[in-house]
C-alpha atoms as a PDB file:
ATOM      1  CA  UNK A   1       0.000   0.000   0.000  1.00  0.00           C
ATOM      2  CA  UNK A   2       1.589   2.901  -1.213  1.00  0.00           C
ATOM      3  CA  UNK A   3       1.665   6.092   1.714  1.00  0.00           C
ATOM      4  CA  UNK A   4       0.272   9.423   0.239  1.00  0.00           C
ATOM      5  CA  UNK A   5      -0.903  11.984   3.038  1.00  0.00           C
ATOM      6  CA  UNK A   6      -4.547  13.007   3.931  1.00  0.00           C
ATOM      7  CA  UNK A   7      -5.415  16.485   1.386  1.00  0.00           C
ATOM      8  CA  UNK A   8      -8.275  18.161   1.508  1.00  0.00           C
ATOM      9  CA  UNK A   9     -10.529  19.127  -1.224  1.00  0.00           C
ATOM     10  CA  UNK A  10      -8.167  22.174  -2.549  1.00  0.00           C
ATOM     11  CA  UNK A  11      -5.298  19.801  -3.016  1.00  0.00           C
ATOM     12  CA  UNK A  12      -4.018  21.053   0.235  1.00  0.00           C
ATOM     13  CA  UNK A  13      -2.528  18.559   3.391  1.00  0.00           C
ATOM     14  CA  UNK A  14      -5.379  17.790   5.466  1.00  0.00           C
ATOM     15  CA  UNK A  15      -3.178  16.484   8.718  1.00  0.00           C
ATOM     16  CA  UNK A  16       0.146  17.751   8.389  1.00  0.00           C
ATOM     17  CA  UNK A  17       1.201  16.104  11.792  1.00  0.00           C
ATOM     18  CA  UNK A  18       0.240  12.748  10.948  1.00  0.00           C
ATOM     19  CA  UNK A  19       2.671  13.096   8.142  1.00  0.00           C
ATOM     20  CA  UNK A  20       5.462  14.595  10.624  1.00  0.00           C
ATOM     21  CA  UNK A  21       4.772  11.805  13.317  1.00  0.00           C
ATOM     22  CA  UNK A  22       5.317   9.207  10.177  1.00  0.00           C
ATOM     23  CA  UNK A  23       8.870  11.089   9.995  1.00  0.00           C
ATOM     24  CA  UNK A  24       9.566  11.484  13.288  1.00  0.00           C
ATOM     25  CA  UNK A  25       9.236   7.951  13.857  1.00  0.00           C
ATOM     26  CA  UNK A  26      11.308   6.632  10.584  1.00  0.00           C
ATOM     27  CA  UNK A  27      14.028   9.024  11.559  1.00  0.00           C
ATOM     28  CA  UNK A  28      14.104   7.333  14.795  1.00  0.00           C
ATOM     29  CA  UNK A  29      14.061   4.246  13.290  1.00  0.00           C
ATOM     30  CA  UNK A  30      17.198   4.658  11.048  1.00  0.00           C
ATOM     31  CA  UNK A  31      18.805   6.576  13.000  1.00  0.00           C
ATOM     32  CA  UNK A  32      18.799   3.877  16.019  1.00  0.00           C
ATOM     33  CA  UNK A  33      20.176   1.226  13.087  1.00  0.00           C
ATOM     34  CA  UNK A  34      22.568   3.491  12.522  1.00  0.00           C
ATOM     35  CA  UNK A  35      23.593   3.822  15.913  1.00  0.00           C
ATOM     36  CA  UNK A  36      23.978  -0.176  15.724  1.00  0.00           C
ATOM     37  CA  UNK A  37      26.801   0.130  12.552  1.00  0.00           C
ATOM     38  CA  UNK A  38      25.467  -1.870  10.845  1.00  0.00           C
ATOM     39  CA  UNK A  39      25.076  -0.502   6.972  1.00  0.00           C
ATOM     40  CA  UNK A  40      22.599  -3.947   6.155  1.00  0.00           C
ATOM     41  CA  UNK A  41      20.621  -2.915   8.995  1.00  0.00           C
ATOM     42  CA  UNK A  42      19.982   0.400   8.101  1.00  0.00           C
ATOM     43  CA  UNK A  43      19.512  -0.355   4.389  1.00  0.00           C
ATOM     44  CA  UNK A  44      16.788  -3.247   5.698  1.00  0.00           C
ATOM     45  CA  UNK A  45      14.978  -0.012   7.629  1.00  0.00           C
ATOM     46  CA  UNK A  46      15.355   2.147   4.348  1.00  0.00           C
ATOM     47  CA  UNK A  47      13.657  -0.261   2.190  1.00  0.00           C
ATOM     48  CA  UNK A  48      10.784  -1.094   4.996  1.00  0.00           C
ATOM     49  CA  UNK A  49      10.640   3.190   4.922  1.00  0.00           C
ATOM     50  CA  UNK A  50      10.431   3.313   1.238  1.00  0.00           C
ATOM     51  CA  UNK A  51       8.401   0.849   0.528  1.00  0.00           C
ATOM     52  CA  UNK A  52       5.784   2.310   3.150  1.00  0.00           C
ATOM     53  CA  UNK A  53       5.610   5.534   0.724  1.00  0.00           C
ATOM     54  CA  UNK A  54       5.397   3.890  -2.884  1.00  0.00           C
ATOM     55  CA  UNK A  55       8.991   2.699  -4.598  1.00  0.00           C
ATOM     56  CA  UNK A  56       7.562   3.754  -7.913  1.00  0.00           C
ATOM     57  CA  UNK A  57       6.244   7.162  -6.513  1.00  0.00           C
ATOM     58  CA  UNK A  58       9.787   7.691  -4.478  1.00  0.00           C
ATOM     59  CA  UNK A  59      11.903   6.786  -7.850  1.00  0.00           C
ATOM     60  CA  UNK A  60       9.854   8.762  -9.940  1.00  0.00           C
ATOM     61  CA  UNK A  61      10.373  11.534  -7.578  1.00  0.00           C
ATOM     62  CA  UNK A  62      14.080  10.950  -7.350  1.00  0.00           C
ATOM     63  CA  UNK A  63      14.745  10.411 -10.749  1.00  0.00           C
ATOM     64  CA  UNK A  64      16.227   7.024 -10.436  1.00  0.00           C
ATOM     65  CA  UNK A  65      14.750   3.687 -12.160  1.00  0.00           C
ATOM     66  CA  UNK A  66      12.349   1.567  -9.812  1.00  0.00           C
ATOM     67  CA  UNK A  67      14.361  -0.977 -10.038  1.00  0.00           C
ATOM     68  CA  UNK A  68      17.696  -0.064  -9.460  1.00  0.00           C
ATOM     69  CA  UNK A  69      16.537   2.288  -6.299  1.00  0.00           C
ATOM     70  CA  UNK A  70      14.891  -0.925  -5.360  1.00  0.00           C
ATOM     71  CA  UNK A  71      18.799  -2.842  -6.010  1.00  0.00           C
ATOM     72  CA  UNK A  72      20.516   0.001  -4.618  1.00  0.00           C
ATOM     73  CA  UNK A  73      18.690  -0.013  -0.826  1.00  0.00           C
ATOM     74  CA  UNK A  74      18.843  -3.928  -0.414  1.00  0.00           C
ATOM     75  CA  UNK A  75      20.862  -5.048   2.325  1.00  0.00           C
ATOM     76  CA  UNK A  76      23.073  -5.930  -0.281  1.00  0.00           C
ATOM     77  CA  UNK A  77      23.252  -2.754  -1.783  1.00  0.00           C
ATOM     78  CA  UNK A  78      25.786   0.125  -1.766  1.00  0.00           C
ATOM     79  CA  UNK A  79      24.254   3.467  -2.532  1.00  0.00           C
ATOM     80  CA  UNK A  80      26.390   6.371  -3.472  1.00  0.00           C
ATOM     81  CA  UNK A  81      26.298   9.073  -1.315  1.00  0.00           C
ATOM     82  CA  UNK A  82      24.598  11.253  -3.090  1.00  0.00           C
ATOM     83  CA  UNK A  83      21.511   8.825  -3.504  1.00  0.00           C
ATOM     84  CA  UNK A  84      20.825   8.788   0.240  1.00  0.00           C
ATOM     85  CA  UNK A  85      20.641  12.217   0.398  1.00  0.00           C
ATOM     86  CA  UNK A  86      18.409  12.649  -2.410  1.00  0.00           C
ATOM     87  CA  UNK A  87      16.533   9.774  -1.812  1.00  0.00           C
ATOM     88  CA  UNK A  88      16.122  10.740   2.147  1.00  0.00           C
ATOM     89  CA  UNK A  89      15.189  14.550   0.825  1.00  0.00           C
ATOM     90  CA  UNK A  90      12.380  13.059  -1.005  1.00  0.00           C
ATOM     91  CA  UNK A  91      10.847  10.937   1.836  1.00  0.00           C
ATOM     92  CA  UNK A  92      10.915  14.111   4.397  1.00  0.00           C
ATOM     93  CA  UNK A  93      14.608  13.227   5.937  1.00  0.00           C
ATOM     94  CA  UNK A  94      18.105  14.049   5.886  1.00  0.00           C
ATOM     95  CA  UNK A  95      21.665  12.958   6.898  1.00  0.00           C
ATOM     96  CA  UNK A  96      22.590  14.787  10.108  1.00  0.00           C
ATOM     97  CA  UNK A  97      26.362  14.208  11.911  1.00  0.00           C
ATOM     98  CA  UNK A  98      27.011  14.170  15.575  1.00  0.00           C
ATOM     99  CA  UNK A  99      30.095  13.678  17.538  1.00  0.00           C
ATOM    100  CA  UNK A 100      30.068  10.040  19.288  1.00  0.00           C
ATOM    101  CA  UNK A 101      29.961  10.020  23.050  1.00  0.00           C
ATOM    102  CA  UNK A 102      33.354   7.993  24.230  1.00  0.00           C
ATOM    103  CA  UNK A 103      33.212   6.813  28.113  1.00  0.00           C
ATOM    104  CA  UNK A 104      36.717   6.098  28.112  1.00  0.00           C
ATOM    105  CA  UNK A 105      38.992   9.181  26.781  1.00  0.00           C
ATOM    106  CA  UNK A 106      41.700   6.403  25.536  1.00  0.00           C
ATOM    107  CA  UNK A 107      39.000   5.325  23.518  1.00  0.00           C
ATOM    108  CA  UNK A 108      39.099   8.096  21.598  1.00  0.00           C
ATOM    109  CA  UNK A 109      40.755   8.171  17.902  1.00  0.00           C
ATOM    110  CA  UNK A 110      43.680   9.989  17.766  1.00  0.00           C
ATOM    111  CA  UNK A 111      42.845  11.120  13.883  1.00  0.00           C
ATOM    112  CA  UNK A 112      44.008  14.560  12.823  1.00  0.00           C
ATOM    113  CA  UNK A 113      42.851  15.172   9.432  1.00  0.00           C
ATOM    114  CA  UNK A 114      45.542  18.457   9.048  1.00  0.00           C
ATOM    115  CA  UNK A 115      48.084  15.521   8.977  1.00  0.00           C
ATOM    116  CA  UNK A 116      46.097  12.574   7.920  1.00  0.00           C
ATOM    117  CA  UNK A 117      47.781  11.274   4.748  1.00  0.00           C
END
């Protein structure tokens, strides 16, 4: 069943928060599989999330062929940046980075990307 929100008779969204609360709750959903590391994971979530809203009507949106969006987001897939982004854009979301919370300081990387080679 393909997600399209509630609009009223002028065209016009009827329940704008039921459309927020459906991303609210898949941004908390890939962002916890995220959390996890584990890229299948969140690729499993993304496909469960597109699929929710319509691959044909999220591919036609993005630009990209059904079928390779659908290839692309498998578990098995390995999707260029720049298709997340789009492809999160369309469905209401984006990418968003945070630093990680380390409870032991020795832990921490000691990466410098001024001398990073």
């Amino acid at each position: 069943m393909e997600w399209r929100p509630k609009m009223n008779t002028d065209g016009e969204l009827n329940d704008c928060f039921e459309q927020q609360d459906w991303n609210d709750n898949d941004a908390a959903l890939l962002d916890r599989t995220l959390r996890q590391q584990d890229s299948s994971a969140f690729l499993k979530e993304l496909t469960a999330v597109v699929r929710a809203r319509g691959f044909m009507s999220v591919a036609q949106q993005t630009g990209l062929n059904r079928t390779w969006l659908y290839r692309s987001i498998s578990p098995s897939g390995n999707p260029r940046l720049c298709t997340l982004i789009t492809l999160l854009s369309v469905i209401g979301l984006r990418l968003s980075v945070a630093p990680v919370a380390v409870d032991h300081p020795a832990e921490q990387l000691s990466y410098d990307p001024y001398t990073a080679g």
